[in-house]
Protein backbone atom coordinates (compact mmCIF):
# COMPACT_ATOMS: atom_id res chain seq x y z
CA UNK A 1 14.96 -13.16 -4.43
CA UNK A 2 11.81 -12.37 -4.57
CA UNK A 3 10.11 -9.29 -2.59
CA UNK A 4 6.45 -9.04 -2.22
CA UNK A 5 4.53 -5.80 -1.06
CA UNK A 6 3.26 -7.07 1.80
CA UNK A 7 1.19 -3.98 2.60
CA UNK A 8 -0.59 -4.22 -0.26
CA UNK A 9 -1.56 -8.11 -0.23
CA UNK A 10 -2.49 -7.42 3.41
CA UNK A 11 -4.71 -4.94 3.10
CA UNK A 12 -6.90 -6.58 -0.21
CA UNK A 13 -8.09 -2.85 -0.69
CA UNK A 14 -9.58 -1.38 -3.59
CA UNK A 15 -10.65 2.52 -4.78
CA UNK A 16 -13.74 2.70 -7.44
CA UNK A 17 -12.23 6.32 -8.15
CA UNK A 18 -15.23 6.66 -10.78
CA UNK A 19 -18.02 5.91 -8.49
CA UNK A 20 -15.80 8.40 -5.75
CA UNK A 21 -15.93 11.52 -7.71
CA UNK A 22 -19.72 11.92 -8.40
CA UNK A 23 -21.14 10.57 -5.20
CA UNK A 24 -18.76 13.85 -3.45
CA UNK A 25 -19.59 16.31 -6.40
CA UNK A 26 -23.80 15.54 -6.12
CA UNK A 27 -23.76 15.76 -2.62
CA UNK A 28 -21.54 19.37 -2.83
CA UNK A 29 -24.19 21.12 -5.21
CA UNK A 30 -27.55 20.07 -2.96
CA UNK A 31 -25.92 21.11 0.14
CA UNK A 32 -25.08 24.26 -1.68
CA UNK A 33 -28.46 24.33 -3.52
CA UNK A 34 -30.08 23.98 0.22
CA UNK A 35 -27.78 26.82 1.64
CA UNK A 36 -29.10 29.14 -1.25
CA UNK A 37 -32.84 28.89 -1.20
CA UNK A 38 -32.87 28.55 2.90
CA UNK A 39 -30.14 31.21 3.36
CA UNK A 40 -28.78 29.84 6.33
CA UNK A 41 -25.42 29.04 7.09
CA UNK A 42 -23.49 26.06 5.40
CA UNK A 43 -23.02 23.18 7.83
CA UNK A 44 -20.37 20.30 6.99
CA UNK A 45 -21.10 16.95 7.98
CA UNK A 46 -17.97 14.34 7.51
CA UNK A 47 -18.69 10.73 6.75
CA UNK A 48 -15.96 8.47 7.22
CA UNK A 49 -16.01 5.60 4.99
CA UNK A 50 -15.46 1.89 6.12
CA UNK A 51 -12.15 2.35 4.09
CA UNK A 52 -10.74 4.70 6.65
CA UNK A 53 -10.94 2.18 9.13
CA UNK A 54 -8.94 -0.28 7.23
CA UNK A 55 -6.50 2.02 6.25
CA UNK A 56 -5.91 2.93 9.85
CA UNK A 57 -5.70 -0.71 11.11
CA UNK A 58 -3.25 -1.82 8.13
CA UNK A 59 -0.97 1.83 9.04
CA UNK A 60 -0.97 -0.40 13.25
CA UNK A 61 0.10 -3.06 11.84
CA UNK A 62 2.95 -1.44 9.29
CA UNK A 63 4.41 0.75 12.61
CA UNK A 64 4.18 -2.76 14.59
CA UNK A 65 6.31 -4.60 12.27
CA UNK A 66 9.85 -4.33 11.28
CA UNK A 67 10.70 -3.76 7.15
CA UNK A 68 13.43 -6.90 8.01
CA UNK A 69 14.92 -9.41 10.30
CA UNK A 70 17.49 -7.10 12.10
CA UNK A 71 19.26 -10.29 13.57
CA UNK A 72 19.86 -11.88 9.99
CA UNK A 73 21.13 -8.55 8.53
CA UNK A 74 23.63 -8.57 11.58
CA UNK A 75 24.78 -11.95 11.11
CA UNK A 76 25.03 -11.18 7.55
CA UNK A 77 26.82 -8.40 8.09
CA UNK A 78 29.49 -10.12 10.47
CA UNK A 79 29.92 -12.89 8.12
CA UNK A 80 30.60 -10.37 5.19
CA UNK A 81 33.08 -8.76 7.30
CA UNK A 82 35.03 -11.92 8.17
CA UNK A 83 35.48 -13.25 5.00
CA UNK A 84 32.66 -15.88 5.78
CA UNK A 85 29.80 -15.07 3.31
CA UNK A 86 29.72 -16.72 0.57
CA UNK A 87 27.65 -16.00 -2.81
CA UNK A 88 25.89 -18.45 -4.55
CA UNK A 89 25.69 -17.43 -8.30
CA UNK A 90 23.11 -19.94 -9.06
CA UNK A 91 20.59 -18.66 -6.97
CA UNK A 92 21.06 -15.22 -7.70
CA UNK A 93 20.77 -15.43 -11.43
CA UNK A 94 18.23 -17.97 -10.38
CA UNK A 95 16.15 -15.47 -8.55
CA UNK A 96 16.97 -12.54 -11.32
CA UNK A 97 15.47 -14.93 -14.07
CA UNK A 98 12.23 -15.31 -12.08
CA UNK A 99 12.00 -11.81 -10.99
CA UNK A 100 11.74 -10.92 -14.92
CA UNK A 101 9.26 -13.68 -16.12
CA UNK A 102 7.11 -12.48 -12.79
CA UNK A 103 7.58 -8.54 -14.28
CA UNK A 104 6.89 -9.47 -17.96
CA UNK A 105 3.74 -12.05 -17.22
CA UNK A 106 2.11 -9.16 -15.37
CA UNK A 107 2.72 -6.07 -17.92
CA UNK A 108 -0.02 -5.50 -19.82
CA UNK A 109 0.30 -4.37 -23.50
């Protein structure tokens, strides 16, 4: 079995953390530089990004959806419980096997 983040291939998103950092730190020291030589008092603006939307139209959609199928767990769950389910050993190692080649292709060295 396979399990995919879902939240993650939904959302396509992507941080430039380098480009992040000095675009906050330049615009800290002229505000500050402007607050010494005027004197007056600081004033904060906040800029929300476009990112911030995103991120607060993928956290809708995560609270909208259920993490699994509560029906199929049930019926799993009954059919465990009678004696019904049955494991396929096949699959399984099946699934494991592809799990690993999927882990090892994507490690980098």
């Amino acid at each position: 079995m396979k399990i995919n983040d879902s939240i993650k291939n939904s959302a396509g998103l992507g941080v430039d953390k380098a480009g992040a950092g000095k675009a906050d730190s330049a615009a800290a020291k002229k505000a500050q530089a402007e607050v010494a030589s005027t004197g007056a008092k600081a004033v904060e603006n906040v800029t929300l990004s476009p990112l911030s939307a995103q991120l607060k139209s993928l956290e809708q959609k995560v609270a909208s959806s259920s993490a699994f199928d509560v029906q199929k767990v049930d019926a799993i769950k009954s059919a465990i419980a009678s004696g019904q389910f049955k494991v396929d050993a096949e699959k399984v190692a099946d699934g494991l096997i592809s799990s690993v080649k999927d882990l090892l292709t994507t490690q980098k060295p």
